[in-house]
PDB file of N, CA and C in Angstrom:
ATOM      1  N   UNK A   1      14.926  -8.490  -6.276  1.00  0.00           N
ATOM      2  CA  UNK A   1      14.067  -9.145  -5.305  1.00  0.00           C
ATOM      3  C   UNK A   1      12.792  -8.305  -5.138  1.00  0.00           C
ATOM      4  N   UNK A   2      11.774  -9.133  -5.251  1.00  0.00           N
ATOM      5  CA  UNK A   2      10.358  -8.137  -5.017  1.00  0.00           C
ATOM      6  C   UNK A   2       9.983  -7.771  -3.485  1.00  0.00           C
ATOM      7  N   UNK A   3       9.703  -6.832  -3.413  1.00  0.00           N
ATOM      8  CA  UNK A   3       9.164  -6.103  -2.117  1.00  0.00           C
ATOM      9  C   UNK A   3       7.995  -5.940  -2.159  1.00  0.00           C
ATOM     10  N   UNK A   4       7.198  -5.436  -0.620  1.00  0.00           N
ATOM     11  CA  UNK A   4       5.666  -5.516  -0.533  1.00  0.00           C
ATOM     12  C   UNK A   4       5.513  -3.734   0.020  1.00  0.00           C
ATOM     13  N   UNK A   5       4.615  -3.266  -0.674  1.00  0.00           N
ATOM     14  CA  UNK A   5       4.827  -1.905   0.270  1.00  0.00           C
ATOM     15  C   UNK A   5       3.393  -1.600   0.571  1.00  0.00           C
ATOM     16  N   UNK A   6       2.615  -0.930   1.502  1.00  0.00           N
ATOM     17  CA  UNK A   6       1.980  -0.058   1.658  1.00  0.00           C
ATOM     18  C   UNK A   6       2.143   1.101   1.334  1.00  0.00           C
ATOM     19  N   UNK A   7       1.350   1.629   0.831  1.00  0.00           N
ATOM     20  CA  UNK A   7       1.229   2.882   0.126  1.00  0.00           C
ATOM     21  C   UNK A   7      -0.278   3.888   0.784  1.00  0.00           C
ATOM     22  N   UNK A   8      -0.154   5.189   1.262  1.00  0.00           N
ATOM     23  CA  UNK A   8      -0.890   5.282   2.014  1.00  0.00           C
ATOM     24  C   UNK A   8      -1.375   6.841   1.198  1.00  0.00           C
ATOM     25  N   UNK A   9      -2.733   7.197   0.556  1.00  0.00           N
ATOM     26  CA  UNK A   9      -2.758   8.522   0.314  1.00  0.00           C
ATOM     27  C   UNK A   9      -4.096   8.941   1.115  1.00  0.00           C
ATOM     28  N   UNK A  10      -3.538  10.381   1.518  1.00  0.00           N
ATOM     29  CA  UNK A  10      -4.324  10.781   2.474  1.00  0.00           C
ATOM     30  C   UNK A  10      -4.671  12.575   1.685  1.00  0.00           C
ATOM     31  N   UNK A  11      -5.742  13.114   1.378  1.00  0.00           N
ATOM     32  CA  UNK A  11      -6.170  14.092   0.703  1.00  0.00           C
ATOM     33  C   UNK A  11      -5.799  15.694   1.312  1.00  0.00           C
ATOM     34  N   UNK A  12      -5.159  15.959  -0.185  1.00  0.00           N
ATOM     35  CA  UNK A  12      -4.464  17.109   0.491  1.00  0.00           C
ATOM     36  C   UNK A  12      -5.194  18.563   0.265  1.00  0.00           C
ATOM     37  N   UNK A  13      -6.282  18.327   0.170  1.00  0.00           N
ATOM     38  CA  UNK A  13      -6.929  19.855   0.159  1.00  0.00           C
ATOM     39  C   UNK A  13      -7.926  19.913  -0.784  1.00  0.00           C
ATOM     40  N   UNK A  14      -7.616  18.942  -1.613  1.00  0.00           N
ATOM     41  CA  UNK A  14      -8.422  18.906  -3.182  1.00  0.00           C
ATOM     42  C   UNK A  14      -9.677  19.175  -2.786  1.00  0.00           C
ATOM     43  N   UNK A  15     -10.777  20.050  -3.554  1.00  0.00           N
ATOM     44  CA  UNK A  15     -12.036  20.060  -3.359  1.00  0.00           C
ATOM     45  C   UNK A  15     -12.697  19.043  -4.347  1.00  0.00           C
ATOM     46  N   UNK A  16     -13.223  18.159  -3.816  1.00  0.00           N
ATOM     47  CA  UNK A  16     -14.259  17.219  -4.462  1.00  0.00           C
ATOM     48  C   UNK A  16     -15.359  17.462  -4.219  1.00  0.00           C
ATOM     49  N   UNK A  17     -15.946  18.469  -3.789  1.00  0.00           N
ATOM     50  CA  UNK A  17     -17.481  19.084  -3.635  1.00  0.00           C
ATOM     51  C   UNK A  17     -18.336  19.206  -4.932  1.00  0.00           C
ATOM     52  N   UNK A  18     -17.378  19.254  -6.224  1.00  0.00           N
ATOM     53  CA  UNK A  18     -18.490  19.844  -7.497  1.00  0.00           C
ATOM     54  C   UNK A  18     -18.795  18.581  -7.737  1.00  0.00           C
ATOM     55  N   UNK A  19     -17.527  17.401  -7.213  1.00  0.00           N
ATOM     56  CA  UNK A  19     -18.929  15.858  -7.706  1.00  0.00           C
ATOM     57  C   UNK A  19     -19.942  15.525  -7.536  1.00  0.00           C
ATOM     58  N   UNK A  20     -20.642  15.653  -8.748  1.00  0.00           N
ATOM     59  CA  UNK A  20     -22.213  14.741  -8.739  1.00  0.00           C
ATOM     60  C   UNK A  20     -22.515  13.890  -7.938  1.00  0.00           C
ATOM     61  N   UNK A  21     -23.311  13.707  -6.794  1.00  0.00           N
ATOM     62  CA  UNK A  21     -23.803  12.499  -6.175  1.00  0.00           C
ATOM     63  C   UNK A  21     -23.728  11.583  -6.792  1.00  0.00           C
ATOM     64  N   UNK A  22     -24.361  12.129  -8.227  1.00  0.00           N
ATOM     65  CA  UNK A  22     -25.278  11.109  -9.598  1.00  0.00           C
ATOM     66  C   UNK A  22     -24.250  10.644 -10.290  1.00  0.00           C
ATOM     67  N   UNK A  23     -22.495  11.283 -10.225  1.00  0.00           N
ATOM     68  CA  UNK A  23     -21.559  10.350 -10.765  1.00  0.00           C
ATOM     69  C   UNK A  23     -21.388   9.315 -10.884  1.00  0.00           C
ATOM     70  N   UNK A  24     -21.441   8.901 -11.942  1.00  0.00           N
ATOM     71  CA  UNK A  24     -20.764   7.191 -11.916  1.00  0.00           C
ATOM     72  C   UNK A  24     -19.448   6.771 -11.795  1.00  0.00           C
ATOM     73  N   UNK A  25     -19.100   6.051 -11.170  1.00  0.00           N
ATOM     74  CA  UNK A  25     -17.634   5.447 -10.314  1.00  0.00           C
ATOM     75  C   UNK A  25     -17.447   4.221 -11.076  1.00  0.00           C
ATOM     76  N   UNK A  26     -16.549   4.226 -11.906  1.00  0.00           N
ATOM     77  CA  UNK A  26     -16.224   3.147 -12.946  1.00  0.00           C
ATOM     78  C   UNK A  26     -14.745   3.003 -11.970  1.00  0.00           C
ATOM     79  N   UNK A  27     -15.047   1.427 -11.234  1.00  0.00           N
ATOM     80  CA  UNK A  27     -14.045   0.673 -10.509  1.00  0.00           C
ATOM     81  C   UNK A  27     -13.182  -0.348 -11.699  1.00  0.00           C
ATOM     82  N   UNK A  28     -13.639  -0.083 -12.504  1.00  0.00           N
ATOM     83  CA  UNK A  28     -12.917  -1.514 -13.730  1.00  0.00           C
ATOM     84  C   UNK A  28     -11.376  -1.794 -13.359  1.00  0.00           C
ATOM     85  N   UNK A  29     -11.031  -0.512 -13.668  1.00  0.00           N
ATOM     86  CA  UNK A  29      -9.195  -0.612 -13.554  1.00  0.00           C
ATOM     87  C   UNK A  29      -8.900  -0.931 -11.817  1.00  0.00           C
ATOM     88  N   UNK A  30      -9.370  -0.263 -11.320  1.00  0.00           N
ATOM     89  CA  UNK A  30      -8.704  -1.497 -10.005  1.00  0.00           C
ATOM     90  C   UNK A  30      -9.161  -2.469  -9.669  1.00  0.00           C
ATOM     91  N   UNK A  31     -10.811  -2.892 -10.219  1.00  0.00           N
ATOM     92  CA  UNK A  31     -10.865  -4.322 -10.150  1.00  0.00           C
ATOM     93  C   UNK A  31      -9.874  -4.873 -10.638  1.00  0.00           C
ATOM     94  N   UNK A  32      -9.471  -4.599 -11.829  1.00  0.00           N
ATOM     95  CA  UNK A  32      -8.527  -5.347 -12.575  1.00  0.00           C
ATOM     96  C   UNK A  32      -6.928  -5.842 -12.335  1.00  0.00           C
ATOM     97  N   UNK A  33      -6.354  -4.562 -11.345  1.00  0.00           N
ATOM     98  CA  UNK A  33      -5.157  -4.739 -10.687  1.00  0.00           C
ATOM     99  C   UNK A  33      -5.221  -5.742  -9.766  1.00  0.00           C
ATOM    100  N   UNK A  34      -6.997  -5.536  -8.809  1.00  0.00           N
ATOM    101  CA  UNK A  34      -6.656  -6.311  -7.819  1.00  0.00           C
ATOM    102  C   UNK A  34      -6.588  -7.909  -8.461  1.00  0.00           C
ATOM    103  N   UNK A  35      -7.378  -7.830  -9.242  1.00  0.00           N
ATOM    104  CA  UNK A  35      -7.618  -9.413 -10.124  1.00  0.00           C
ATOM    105  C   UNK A  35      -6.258 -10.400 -10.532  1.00  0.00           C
ATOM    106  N   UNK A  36      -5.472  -9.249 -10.859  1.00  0.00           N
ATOM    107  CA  UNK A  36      -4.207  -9.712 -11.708  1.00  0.00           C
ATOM    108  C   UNK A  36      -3.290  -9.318 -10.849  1.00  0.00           C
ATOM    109  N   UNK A  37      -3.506  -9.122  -9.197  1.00  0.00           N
ATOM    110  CA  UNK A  37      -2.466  -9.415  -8.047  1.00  0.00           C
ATOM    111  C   UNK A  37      -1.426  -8.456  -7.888  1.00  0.00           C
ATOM    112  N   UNK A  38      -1.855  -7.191  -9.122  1.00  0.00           N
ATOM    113  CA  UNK A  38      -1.019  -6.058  -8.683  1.00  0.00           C
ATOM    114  C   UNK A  38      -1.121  -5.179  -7.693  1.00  0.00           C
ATOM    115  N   UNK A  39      -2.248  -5.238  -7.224  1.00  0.00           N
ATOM    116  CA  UNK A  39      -2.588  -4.483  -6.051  1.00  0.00           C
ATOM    117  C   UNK A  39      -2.845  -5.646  -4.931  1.00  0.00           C
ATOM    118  N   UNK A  40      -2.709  -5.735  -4.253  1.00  0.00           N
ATOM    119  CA  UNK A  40      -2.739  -6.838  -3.213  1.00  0.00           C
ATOM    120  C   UNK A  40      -4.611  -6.793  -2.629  1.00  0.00           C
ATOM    121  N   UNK A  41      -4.113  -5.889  -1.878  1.00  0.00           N
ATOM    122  CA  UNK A  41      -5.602  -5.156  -1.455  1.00  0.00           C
ATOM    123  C   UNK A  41      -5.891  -3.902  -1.237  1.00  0.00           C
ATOM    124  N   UNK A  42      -6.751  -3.337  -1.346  1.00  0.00           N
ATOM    125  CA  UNK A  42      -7.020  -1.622  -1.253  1.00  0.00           C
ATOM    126  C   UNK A  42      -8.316  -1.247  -0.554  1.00  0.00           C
ATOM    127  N   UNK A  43      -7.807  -0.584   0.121  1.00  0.00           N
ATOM    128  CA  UNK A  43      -9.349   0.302   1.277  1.00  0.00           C
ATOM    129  C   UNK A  43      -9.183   1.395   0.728  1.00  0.00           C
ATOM    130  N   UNK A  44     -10.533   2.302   1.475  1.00  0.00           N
ATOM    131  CA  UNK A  44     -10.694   3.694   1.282  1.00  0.00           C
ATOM    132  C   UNK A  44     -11.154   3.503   3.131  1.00  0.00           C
ATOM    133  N   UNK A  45     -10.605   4.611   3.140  1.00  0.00           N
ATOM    134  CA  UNK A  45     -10.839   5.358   4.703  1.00  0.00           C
ATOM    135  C   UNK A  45     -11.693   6.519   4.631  1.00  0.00           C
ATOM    136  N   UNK A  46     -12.360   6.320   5.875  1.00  0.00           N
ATOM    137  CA  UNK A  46     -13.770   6.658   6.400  1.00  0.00           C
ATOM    138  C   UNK A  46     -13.726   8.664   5.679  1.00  0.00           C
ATOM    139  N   UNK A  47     -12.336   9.085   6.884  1.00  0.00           N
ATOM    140  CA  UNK A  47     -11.660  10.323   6.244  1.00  0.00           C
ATOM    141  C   UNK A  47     -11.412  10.892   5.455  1.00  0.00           C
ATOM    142  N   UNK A  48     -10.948   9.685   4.504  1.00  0.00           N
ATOM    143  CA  UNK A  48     -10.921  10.413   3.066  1.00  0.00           C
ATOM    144  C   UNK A  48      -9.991   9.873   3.040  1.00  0.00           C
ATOM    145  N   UNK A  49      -9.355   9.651   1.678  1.00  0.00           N
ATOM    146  CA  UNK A  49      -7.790   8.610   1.319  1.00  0.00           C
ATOM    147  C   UNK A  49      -7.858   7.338   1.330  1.00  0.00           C
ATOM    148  N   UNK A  50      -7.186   6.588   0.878  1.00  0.00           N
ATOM    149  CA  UNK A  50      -7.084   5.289   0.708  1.00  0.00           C
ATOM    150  C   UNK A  50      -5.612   4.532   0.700  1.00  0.00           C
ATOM    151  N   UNK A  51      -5.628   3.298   1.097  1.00  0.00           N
ATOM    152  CA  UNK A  51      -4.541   2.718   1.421  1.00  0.00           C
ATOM    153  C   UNK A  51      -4.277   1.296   0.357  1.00  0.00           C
ATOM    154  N   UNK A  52      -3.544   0.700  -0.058  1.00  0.00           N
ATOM    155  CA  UNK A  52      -2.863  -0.025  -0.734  1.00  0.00           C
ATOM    156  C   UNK A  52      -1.912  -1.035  -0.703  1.00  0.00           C
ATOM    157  N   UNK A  53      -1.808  -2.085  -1.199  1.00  0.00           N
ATOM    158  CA  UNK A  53      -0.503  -2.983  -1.029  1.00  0.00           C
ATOM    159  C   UNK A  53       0.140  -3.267  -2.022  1.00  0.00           C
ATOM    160  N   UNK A  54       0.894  -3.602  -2.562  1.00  0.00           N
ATOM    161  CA  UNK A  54       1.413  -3.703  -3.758  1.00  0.00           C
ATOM    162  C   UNK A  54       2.700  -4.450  -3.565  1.00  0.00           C
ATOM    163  N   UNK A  55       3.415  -5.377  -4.346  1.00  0.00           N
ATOM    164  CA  UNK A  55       4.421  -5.867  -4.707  1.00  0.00           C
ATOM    165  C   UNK A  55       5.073  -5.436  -6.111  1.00  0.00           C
ATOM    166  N   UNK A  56       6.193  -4.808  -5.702  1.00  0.00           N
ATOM    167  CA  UNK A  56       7.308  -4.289  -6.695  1.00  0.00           C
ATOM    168  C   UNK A  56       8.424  -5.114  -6.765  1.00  0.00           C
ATOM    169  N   UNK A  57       8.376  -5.355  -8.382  1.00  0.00           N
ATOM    170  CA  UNK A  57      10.259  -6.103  -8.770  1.00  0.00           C
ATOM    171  C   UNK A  57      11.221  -4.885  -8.791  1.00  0.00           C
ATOM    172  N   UNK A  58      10.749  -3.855  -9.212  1.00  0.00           N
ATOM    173  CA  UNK A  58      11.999  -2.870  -8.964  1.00  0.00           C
ATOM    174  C   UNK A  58      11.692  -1.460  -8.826  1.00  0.00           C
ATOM    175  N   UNK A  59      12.354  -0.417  -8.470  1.00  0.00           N
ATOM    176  CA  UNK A  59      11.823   0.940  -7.984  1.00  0.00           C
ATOM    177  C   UNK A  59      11.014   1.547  -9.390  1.00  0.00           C
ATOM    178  N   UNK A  60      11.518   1.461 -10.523  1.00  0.00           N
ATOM    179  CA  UNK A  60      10.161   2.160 -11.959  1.00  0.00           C
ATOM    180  C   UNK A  60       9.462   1.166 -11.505  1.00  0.00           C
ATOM    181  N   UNK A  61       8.977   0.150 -10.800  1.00  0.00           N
ATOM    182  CA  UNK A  61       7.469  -0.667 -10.944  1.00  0.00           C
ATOM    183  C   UNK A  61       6.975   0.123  -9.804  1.00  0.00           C
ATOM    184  N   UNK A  62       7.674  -0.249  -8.646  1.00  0.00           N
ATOM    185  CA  UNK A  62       7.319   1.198  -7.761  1.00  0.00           C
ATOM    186  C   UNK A  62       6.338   2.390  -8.219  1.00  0.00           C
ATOM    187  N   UNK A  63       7.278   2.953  -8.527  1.00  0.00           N
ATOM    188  CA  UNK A  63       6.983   4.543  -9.135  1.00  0.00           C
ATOM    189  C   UNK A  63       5.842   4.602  -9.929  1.00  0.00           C
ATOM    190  N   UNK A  64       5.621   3.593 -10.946  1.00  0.00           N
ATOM    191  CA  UNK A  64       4.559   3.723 -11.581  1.00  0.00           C
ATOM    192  C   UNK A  64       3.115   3.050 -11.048  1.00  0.00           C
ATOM    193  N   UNK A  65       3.625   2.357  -9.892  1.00  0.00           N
ATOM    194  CA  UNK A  65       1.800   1.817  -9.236  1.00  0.00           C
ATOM    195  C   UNK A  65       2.072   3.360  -8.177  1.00  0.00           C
ATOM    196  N   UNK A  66       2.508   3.941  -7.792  1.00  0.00           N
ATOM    197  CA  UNK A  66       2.637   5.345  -6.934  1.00  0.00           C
ATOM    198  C   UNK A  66       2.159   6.652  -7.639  1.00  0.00           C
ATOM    199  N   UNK A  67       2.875   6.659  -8.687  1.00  0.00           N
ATOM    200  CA  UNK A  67       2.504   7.926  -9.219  1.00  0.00           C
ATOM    201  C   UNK A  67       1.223   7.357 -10.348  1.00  0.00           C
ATOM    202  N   UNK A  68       1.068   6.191 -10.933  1.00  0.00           N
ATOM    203  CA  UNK A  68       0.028   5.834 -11.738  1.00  0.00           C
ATOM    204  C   UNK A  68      -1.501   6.011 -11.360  1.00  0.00           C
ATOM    205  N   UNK A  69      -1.377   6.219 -10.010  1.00  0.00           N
ATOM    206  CA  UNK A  69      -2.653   6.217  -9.180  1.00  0.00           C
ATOM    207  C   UNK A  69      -3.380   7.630  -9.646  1.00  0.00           C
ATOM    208  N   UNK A  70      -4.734   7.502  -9.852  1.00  0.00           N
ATOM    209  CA  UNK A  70      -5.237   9.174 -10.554  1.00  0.00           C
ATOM    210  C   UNK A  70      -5.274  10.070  -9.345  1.00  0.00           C
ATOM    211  N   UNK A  71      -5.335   9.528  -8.105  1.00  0.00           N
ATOM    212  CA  UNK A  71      -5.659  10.336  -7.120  1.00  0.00           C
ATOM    213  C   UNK A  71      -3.936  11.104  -6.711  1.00  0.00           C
ATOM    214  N   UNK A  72      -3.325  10.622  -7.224  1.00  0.00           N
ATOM    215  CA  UNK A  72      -1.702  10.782  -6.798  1.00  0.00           C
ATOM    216  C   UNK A  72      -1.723  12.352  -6.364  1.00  0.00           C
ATOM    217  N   UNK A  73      -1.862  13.297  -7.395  1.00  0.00           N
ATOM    218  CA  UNK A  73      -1.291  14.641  -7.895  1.00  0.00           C
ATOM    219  C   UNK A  73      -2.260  15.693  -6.519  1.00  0.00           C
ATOM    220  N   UNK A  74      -3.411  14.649  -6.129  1.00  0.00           N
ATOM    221  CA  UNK A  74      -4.385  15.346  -5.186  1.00  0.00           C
ATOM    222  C   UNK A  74      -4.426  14.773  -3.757  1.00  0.00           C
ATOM    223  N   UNK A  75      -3.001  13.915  -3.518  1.00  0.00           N
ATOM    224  CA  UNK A  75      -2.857  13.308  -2.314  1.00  0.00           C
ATOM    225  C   UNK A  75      -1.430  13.413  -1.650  1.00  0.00           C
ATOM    226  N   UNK A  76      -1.376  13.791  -0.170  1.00  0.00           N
ATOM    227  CA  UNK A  76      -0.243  13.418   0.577  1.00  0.00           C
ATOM    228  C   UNK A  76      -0.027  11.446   0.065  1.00  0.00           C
ATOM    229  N   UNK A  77       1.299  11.552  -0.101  1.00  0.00           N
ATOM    230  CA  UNK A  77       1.248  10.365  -0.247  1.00  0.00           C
ATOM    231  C   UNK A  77       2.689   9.471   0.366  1.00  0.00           C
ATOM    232  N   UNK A  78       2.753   8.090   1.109  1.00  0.00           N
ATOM    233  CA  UNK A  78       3.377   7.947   2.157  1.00  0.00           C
ATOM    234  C   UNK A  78       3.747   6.281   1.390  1.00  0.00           C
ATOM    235  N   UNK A  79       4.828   6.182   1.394  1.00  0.00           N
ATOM    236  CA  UNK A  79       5.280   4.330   1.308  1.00  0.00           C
ATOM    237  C   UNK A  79       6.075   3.774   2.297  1.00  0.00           C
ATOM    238  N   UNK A  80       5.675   2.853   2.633  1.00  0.00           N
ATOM    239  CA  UNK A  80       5.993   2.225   3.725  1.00  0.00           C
ATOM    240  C   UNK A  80       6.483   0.816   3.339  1.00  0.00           C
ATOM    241  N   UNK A  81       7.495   0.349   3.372  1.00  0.00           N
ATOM    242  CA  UNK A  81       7.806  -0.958   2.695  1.00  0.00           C
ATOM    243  C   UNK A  81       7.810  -1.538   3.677  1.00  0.00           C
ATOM    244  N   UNK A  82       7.395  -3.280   3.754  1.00  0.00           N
ATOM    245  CA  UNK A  82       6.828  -3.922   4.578  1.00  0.00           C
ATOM    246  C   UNK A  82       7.386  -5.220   4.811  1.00  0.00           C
ATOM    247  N   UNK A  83       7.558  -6.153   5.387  1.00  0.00           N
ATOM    248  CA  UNK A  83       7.823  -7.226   5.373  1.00  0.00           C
ATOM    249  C   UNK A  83       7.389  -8.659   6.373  1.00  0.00           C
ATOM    250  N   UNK A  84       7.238  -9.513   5.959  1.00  0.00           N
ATOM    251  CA  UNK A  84       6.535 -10.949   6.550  1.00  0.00           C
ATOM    252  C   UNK A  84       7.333 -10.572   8.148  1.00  0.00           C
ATOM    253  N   UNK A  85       6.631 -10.708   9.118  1.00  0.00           N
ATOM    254  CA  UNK A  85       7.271 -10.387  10.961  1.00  0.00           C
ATOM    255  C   UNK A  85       7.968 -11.498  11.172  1.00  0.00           C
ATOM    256  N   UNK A  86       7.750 -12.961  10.724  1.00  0.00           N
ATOM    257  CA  UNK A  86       8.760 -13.953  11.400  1.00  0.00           C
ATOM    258  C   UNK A  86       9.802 -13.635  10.586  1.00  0.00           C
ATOM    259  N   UNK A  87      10.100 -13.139   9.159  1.00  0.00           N
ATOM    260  CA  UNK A  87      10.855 -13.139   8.275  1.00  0.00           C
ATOM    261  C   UNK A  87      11.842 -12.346   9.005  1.00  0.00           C
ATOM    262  N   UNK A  88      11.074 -10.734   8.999  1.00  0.00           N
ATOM    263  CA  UNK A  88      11.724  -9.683   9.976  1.00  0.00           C
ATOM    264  C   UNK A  88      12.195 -10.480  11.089  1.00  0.00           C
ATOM    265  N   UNK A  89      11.903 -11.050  12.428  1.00  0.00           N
ATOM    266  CA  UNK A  89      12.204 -11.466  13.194  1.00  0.00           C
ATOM    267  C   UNK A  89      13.355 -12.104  13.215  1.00  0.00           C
ATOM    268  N   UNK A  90      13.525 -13.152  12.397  1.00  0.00           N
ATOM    269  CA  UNK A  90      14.339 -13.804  12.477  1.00  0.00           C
ATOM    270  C   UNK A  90      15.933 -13.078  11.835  1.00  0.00           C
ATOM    271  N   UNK A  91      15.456 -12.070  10.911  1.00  0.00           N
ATOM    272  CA  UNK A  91      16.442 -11.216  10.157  1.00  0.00           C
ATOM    273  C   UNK A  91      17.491 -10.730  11.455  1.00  0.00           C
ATOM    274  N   UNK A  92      16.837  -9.986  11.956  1.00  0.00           N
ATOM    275  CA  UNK A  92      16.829  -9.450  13.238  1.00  0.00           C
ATOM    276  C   UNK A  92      17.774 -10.426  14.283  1.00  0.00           C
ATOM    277  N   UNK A  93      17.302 -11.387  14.299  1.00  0.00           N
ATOM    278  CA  UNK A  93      17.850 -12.382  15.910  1.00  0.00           C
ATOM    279  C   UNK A  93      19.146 -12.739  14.855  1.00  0.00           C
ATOM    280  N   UNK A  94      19.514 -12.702  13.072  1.00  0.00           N
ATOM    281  CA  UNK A  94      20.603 -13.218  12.976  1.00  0.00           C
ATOM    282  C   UNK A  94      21.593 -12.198  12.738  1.00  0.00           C
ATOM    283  N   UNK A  95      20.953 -10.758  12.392  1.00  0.00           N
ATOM    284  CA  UNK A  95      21.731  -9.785  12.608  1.00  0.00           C
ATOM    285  C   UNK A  95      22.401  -9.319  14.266  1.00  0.00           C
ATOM    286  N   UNK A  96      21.415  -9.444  14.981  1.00  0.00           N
ATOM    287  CA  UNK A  96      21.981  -9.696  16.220  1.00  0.00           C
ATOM    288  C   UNK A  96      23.289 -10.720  17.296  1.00  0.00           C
ATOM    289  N   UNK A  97      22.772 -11.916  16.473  1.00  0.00           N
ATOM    290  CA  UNK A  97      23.711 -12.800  16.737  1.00  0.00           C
ATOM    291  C   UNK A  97      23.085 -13.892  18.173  1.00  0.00           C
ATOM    292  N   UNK A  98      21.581 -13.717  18.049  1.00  0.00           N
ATOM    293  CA  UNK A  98      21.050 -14.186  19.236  1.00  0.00           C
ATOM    294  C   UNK A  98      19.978 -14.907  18.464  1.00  0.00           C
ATOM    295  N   UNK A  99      19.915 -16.039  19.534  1.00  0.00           N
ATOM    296  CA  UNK A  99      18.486 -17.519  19.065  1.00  0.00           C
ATOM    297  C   UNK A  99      16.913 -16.361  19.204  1.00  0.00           C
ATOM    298  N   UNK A 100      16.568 -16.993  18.476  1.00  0.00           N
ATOM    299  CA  UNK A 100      15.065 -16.491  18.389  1.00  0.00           C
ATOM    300  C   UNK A 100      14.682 -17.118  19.526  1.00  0.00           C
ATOM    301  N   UNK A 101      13.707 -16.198  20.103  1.00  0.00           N
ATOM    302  CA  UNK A 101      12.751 -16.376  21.844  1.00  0.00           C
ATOM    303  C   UNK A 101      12.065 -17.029  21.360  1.00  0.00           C
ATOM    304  N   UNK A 102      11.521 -18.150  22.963  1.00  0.00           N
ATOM    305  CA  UNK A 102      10.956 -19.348  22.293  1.00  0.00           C
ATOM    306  C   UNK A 102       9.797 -18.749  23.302  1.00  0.00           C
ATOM    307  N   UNK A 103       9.554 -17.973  24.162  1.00  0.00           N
ATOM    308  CA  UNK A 103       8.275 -17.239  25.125  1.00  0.00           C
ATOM    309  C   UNK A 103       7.135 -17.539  24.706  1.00  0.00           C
ATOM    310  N   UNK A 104       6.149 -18.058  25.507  1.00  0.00           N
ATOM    311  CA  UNK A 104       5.068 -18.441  24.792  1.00  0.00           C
ATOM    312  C   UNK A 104       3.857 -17.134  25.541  1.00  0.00           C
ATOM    313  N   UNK A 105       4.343 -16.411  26.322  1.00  0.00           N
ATOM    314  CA  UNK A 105       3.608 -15.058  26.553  1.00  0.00           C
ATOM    315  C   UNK A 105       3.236 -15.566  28.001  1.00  0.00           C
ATOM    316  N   UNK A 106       3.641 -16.741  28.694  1.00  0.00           N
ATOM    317  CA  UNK A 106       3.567 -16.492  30.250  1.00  0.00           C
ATOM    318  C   UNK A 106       3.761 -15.973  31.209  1.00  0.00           C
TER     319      UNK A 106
END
C-alpha cells in the first residue's frame, strides 16, 4: 500500500559560504520529479532546509527519494508519514468503537 510522507531536511552545519553568487542552480531533476508526481511538492525554507512530499510503494522507494536527495549527507533529516485527516479520523472513531462527531463548531 502506498504512503505519503513528509520529509523534512534542515542543515546541519555544512558551510555553503564558498558558493558563487554567480553559480548556476540547474533545477532540471526536481523539476522533473515534481513533473512525474514523485515529489508531490517541495519548498525551501527561509532558514535554510527544505521540505518535501512524496508517495512511497515500499520502504527501498522510501529510502531512495530520502537518501537520493544530494543535500541528504549535509542535512538533519526527519520523515514524517502522513495521512488524508477524514481518513485518519474515521480510522480512529472505528478503532475506538465510537460514531464520528457530527459538531458543526457551535
Amino acid at each position: 500500500m502506498a504512503m505519503k510522507f513528509m520529509i523534512i531536511n534542515t542543515p546541519n552545519g555544512q558551510n555553503y559560504s564558498e558558493t558563487s553568487p554567480s553559480s548556476t542552480v540547474d533545477v532540471t531533476q526536481l523539476q522533473t520529479l515534481l513533473d512525474s508526481g514523485t515529489v508531490e511538492v517541495a519548498y525551501s525554507t527561509v532558514a535554510g532546509g527544505h521540505i518535501y512530499v512524496v508517495t512511497a510503494e515500499s520502504t527501498e522507494e522510501l529510502v531512495r527519494l530520502v537518501r537520493g536527495n544530494p543535500f541528504f549527507h549535509d542535512s538533519h533529516t526527519e520523515v514524517i508519514p502522513l495521512m488524508d485527516a477524514v481518513d485518519f479520523l474515521r480510522g480512529v472513531s472505528d478503532a475506538l468503537g465510537a460514531e464520528p462527531s457530527s459538531h458543526s463548531g457551535d
